[in-house]
PDB file of N, CA and C in Angstrom:
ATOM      1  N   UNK A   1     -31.088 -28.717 -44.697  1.00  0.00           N
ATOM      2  CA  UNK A   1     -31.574 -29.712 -45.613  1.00  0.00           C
ATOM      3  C   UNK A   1     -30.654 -30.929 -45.588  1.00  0.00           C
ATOM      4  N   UNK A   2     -29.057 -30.907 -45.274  1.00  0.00           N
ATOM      5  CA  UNK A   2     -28.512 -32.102 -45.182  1.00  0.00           C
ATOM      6  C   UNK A   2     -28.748 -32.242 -44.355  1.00  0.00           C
ATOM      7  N   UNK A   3     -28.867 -32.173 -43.059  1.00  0.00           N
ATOM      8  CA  UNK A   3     -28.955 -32.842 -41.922  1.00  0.00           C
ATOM      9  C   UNK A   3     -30.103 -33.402 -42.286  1.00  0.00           C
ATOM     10  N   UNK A   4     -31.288 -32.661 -42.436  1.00  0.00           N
ATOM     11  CA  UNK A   4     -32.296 -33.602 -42.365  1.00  0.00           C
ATOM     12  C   UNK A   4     -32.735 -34.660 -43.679  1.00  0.00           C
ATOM     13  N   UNK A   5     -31.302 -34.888 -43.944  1.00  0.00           N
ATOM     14  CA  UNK A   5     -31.184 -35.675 -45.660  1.00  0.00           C
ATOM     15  C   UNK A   5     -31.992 -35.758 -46.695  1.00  0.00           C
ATOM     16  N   UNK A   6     -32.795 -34.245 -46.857  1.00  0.00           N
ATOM     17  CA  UNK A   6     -33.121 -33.850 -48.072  1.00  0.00           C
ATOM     18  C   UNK A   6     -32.474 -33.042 -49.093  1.00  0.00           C
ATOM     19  N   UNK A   7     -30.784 -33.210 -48.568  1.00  0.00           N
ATOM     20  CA  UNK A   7     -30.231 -32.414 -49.539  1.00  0.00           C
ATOM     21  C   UNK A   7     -29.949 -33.556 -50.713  1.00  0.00           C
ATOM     22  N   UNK A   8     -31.008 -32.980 -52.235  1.00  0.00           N
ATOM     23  CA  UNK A   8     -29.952 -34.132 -52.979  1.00  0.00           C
ATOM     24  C   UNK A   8     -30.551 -33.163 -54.176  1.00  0.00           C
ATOM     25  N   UNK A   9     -29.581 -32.684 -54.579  1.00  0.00           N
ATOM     26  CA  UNK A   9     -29.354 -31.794 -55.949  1.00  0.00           C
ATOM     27  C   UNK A   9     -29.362 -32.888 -57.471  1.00  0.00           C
ATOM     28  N   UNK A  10     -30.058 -32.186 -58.176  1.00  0.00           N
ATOM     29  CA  UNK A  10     -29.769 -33.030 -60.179  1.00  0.00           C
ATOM     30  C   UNK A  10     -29.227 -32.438 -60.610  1.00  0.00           C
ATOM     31  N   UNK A  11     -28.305 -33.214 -60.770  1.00  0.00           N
ATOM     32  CA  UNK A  11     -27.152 -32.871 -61.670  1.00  0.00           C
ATOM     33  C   UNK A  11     -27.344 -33.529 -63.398  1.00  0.00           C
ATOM     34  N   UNK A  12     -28.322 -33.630 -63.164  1.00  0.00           N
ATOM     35  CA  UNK A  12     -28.926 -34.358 -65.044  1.00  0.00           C
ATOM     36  C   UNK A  12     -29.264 -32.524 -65.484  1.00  0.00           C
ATOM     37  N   UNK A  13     -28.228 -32.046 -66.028  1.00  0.00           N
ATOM     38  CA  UNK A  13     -28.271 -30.969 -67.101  1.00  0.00           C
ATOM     39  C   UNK A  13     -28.200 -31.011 -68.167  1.00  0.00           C
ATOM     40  N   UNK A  14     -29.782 -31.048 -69.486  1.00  0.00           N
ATOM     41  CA  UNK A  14     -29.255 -31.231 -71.066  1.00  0.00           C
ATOM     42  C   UNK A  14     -28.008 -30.142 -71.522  1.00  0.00           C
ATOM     43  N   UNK A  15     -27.513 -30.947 -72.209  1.00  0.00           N
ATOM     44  CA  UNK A  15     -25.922 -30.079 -73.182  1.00  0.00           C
ATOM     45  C   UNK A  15     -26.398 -29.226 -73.173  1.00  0.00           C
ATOM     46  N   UNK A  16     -27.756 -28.925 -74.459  1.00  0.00           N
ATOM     47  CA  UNK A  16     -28.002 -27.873 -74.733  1.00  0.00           C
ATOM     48  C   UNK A  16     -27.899 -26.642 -73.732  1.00  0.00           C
ATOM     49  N   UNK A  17     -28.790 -26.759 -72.258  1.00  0.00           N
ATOM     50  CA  UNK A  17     -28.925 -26.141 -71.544  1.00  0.00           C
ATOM     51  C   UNK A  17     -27.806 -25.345 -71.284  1.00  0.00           C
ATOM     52  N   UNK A  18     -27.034 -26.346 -70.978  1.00  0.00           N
ATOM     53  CA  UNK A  18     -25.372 -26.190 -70.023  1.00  0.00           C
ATOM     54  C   UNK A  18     -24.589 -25.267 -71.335  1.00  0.00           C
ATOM     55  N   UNK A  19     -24.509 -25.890 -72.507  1.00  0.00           N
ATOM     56  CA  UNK A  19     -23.844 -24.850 -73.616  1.00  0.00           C
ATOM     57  C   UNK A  19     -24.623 -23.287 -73.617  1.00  0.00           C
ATOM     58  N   UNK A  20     -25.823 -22.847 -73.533  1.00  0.00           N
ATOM     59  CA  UNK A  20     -26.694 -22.062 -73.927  1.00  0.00           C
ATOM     60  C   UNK A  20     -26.187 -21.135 -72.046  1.00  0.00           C
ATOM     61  N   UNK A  21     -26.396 -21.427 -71.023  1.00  0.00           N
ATOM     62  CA  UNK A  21     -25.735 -20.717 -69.796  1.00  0.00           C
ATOM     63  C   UNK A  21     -24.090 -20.698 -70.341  1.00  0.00           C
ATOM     64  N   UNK A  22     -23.722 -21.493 -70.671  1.00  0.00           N
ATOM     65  CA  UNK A  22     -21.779 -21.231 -70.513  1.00  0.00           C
ATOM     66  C   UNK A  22     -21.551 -20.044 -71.716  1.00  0.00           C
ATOM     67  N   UNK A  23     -22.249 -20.395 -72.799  1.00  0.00           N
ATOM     68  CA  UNK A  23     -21.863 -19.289 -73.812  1.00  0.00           C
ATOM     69  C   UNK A  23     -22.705 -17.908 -73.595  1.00  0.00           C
ATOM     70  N   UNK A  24     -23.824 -18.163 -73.134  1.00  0.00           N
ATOM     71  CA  UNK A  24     -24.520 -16.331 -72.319  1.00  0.00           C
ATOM     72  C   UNK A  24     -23.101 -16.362 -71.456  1.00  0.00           C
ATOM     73  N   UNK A  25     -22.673 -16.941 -70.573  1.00  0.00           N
ATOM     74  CA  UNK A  25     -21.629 -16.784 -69.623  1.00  0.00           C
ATOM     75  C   UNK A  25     -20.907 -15.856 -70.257  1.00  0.00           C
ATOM     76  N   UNK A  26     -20.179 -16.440 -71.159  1.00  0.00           N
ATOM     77  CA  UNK A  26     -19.355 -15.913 -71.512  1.00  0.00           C
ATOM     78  C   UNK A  26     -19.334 -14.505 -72.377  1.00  0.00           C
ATOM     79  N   UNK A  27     -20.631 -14.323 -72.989  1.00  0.00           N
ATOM     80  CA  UNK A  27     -21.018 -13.299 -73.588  1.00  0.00           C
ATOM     81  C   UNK A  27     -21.192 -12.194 -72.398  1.00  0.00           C
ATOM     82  N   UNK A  28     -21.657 -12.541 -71.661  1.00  0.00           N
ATOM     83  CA  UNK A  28     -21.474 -11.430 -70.374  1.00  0.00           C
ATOM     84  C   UNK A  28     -20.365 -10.822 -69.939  1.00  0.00           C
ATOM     85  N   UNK A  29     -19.604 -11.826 -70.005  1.00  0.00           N
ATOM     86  CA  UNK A  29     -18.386 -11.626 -68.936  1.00  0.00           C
ATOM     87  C   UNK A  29     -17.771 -10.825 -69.909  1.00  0.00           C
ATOM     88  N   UNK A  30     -17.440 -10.856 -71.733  1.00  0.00           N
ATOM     89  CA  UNK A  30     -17.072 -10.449 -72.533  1.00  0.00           C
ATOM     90  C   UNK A  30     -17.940  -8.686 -72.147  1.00  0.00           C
ATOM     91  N   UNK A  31     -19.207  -8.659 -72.475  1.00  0.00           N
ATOM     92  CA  UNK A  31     -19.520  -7.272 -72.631  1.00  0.00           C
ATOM     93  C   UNK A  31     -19.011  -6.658 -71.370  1.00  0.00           C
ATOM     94  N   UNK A  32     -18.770  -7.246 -70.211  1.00  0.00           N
ATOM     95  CA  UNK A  32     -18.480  -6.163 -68.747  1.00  0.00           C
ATOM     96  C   UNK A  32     -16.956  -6.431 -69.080  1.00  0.00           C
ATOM     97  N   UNK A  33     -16.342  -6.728 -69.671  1.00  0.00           N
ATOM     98  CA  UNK A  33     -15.131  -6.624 -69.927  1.00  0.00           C
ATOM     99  C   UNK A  33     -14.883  -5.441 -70.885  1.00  0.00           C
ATOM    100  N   UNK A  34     -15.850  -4.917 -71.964  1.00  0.00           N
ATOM    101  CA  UNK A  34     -15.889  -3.832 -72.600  1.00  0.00           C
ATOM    102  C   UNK A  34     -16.414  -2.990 -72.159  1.00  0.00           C
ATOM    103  N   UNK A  35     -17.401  -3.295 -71.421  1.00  0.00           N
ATOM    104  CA  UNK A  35     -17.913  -1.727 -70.661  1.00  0.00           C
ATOM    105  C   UNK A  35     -16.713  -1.408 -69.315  1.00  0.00           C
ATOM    106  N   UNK A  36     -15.659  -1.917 -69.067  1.00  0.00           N
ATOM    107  CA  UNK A  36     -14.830  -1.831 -68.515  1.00  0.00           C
ATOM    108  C   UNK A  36     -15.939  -1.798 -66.726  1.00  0.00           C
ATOM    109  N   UNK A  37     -16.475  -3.019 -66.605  1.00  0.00           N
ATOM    110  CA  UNK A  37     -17.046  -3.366 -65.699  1.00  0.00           C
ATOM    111  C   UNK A  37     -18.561  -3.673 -65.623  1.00  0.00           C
ATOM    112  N   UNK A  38     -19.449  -3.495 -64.744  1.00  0.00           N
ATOM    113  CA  UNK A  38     -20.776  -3.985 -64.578  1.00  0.00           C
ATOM    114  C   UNK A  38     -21.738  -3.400 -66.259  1.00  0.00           C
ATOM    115  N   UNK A  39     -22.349  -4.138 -67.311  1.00  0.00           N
ATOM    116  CA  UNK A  39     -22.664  -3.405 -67.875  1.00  0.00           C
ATOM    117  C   UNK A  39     -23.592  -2.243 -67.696  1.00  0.00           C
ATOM    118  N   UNK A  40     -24.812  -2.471 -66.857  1.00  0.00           N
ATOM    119  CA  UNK A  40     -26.007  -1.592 -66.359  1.00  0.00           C
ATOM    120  C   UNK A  40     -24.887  -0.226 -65.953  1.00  0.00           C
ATOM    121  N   UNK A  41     -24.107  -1.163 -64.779  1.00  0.00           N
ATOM    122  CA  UNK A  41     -23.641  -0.101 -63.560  1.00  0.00           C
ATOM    123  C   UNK A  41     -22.573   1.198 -65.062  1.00  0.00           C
ATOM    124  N   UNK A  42     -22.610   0.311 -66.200  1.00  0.00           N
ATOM    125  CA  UNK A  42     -21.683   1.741 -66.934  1.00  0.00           C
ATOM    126  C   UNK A  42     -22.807   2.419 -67.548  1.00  0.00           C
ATOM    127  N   UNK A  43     -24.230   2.036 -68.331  1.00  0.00           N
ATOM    128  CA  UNK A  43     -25.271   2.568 -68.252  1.00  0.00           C
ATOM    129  C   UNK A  43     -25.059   3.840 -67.789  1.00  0.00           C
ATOM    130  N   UNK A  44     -25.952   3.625 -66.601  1.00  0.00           N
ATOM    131  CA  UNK A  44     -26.055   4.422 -65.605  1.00  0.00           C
ATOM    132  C   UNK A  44     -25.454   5.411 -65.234  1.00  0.00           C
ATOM    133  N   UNK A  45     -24.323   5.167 -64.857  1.00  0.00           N
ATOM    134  CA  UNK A  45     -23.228   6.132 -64.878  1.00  0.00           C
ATOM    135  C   UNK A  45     -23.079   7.113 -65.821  1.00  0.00           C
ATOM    136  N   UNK A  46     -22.889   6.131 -66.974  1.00  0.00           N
ATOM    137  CA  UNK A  46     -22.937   6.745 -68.005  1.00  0.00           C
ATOM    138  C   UNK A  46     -24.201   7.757 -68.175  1.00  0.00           C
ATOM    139  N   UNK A  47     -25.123   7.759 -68.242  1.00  0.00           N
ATOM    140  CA  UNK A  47     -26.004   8.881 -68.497  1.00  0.00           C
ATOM    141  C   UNK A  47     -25.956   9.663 -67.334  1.00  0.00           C
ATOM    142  N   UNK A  48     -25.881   9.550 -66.314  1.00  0.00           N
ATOM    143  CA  UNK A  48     -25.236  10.925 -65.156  1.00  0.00           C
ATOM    144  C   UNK A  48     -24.496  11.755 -65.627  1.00  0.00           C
ATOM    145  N   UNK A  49     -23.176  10.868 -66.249  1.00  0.00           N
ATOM    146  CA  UNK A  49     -22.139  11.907 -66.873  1.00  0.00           C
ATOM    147  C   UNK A  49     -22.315  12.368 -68.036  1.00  0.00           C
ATOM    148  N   UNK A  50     -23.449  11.887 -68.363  1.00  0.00           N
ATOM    149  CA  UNK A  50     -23.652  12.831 -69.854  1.00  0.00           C
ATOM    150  C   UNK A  50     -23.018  11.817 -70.867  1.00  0.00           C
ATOM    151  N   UNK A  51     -22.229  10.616 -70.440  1.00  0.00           N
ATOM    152  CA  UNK A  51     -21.579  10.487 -71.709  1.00  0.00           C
ATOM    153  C   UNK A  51     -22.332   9.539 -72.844  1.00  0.00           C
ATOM    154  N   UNK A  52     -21.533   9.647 -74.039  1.00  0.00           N
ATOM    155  CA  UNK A  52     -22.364   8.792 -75.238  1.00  0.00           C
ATOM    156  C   UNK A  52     -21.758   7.743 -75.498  1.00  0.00           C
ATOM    157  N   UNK A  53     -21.077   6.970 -75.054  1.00  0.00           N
ATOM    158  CA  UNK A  53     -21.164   5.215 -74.659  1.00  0.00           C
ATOM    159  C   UNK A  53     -22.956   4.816 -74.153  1.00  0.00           C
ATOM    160  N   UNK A  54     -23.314   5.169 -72.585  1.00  0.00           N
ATOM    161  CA  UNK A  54     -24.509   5.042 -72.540  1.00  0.00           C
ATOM    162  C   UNK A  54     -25.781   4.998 -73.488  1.00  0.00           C
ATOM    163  N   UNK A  55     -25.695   5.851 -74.093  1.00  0.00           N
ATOM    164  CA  UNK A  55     -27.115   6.168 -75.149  1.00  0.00           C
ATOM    165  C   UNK A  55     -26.474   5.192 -76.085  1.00  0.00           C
ATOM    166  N   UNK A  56     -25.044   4.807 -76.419  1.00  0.00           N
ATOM    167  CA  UNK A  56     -25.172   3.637 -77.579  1.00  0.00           C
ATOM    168  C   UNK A  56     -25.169   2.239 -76.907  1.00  0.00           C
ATOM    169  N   UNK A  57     -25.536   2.333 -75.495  1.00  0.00           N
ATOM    170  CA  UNK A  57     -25.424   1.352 -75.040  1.00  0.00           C
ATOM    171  C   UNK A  57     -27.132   0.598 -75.184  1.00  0.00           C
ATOM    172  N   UNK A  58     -27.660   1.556 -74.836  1.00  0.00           N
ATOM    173  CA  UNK A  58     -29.312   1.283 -75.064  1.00  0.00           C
ATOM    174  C   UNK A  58     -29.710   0.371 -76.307  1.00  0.00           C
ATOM    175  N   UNK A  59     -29.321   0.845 -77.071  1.00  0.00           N
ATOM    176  CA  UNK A  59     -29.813   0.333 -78.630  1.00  0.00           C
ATOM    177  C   UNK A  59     -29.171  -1.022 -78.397  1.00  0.00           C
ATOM    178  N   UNK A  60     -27.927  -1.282 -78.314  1.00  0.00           N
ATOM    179  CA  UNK A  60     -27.147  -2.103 -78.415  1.00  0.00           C
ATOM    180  C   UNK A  60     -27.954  -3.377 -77.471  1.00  0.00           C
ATOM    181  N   UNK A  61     -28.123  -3.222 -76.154  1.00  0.00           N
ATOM    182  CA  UNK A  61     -28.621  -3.403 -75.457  1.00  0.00           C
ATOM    183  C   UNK A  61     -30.142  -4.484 -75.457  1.00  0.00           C
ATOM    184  N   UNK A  62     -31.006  -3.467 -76.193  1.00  0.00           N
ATOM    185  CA  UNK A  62     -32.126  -3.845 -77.195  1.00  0.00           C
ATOM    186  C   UNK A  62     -31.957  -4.921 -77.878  1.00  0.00           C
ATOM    187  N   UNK A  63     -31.194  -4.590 -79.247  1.00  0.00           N
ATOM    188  CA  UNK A  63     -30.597  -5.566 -80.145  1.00  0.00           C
ATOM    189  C   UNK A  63     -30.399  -6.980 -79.246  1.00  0.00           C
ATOM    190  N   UNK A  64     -29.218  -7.012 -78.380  1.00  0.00           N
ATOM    191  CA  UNK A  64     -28.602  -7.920 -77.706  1.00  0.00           C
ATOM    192  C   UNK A  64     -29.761  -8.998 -76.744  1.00  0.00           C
ATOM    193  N   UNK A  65     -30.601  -8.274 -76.228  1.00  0.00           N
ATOM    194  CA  UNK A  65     -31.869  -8.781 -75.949  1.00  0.00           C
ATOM    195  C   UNK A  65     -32.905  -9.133 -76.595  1.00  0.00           C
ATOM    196  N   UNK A  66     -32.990  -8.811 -77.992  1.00  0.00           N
ATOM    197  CA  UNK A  66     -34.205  -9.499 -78.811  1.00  0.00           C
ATOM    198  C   UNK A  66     -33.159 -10.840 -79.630  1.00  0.00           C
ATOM    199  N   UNK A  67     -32.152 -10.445 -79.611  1.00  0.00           N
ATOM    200  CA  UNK A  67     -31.299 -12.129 -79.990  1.00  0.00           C
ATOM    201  C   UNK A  67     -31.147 -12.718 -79.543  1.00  0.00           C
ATOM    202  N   UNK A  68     -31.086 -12.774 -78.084  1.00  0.00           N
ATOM    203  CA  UNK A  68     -30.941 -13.935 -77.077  1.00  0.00           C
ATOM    204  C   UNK A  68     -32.291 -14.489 -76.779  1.00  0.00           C
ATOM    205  N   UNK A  69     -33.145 -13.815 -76.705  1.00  0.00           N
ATOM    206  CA  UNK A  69     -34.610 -14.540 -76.800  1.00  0.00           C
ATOM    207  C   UNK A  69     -35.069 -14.897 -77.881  1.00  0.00           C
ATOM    208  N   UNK A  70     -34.987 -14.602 -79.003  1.00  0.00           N
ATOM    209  CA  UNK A  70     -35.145 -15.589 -80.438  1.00  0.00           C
ATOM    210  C   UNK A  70     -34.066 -17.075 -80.278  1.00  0.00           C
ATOM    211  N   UNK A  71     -32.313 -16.617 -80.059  1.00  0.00           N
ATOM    212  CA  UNK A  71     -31.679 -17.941 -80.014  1.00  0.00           C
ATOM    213  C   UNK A  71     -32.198 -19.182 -79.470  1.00  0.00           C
ATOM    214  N   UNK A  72     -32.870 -18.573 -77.991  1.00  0.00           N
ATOM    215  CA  UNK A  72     -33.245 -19.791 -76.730  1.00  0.00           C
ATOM    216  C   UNK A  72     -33.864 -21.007 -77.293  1.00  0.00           C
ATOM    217  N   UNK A  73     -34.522 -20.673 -78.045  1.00  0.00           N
ATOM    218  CA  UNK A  73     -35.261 -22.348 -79.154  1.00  0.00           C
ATOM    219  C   UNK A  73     -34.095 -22.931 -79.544  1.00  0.00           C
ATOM    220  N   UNK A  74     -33.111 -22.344 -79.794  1.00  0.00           N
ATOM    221  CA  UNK A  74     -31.728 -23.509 -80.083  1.00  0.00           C
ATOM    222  C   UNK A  74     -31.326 -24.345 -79.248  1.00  0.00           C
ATOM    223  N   UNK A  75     -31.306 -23.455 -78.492  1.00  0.00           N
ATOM    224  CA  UNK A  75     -30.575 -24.328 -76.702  1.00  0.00           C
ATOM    225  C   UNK A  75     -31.905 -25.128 -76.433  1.00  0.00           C
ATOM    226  N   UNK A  76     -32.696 -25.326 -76.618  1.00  0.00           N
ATOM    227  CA  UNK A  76     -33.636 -26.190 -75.520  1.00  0.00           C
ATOM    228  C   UNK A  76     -34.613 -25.410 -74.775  1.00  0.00           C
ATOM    229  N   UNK A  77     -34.544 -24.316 -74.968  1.00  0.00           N
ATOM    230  CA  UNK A  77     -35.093 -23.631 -73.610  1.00  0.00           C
ATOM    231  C   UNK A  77     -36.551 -22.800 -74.059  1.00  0.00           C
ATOM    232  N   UNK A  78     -37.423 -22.972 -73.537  1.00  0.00           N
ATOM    233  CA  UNK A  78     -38.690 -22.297 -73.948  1.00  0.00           C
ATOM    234  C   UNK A  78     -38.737 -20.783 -73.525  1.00  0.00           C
ATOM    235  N   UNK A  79     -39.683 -20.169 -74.621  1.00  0.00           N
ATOM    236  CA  UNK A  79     -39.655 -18.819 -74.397  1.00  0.00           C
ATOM    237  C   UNK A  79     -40.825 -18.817 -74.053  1.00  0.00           C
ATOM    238  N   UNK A  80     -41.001 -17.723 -72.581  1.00  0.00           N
ATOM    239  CA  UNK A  80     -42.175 -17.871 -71.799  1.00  0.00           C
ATOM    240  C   UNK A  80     -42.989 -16.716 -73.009  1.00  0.00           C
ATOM    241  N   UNK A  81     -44.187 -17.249 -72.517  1.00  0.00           N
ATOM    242  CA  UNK A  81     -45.563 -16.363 -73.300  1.00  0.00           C
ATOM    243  C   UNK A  81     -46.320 -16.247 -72.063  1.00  0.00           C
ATOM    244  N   UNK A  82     -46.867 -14.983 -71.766  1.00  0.00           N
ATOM    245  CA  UNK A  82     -48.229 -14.592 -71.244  1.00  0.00           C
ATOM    246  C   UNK A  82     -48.979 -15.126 -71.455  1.00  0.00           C
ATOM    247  N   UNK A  83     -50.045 -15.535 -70.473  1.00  0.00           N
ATOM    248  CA  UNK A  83     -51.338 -15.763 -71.115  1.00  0.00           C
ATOM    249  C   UNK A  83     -52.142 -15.033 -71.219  1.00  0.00           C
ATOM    250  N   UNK A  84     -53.316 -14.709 -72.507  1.00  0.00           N
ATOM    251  CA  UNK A  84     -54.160 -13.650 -73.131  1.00  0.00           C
ATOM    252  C   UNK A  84     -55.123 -13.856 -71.668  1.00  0.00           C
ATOM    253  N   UNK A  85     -55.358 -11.849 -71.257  1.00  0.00           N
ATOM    254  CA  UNK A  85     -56.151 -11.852 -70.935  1.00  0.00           C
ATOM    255  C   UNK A  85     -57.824 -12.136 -71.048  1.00  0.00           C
ATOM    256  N   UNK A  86     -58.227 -11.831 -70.071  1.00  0.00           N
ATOM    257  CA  UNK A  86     -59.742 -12.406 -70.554  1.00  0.00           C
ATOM    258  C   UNK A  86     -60.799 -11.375 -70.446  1.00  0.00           C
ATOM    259  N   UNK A  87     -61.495 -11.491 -71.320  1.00  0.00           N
ATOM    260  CA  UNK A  87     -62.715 -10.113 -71.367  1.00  0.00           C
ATOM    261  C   UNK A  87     -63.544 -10.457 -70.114  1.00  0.00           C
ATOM    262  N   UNK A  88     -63.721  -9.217 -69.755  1.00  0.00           N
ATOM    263  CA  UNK A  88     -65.037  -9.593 -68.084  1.00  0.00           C
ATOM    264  C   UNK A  88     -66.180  -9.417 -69.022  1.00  0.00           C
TER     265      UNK A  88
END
């Protein structure tokens, strides 16, 4: 794409946007820092070994995912909707 000089990236990012990725950023990097690495990958693991971190990870998990998709209207960012199927 540079060579053929269609490389040209936008760099016009609203705040909002850029705050709303840096602070998920950081909320990530925070939880794999408590799951003492990948969060899924301790999941996972975790229920192989039987242990109960995993199963409180689920709920938690849940929770943590229905708040970040309610927040996104703060940041700027639209929450996708399906569109209603249609009767044949």
């Amino acid at each position: 794409a540079s060579a053929a000089g269609k490389f040209a990236p936008v760099w016009k990012v609203p705040a909002r946007s850029l705050a709303g990725a840096v602070i998920g950023g950081l909320l990530l990097g925070y939880g794999a820092r408590l799951a003492f690495g990948c969060n899924i990958g301790a999941y996972f693991s975790g229920i192989l070994s039987g242990s109960l971190h995993a199963w409180l990870w689920l709920p938690a998990a849940f929770v943590g995912s229905t708040l970040g998709v309610r927040l996104r209207p703060l940041f700027g960012l639209a929450v996708e909707k399906t569109p209603a199927a249609s009767s044949c």
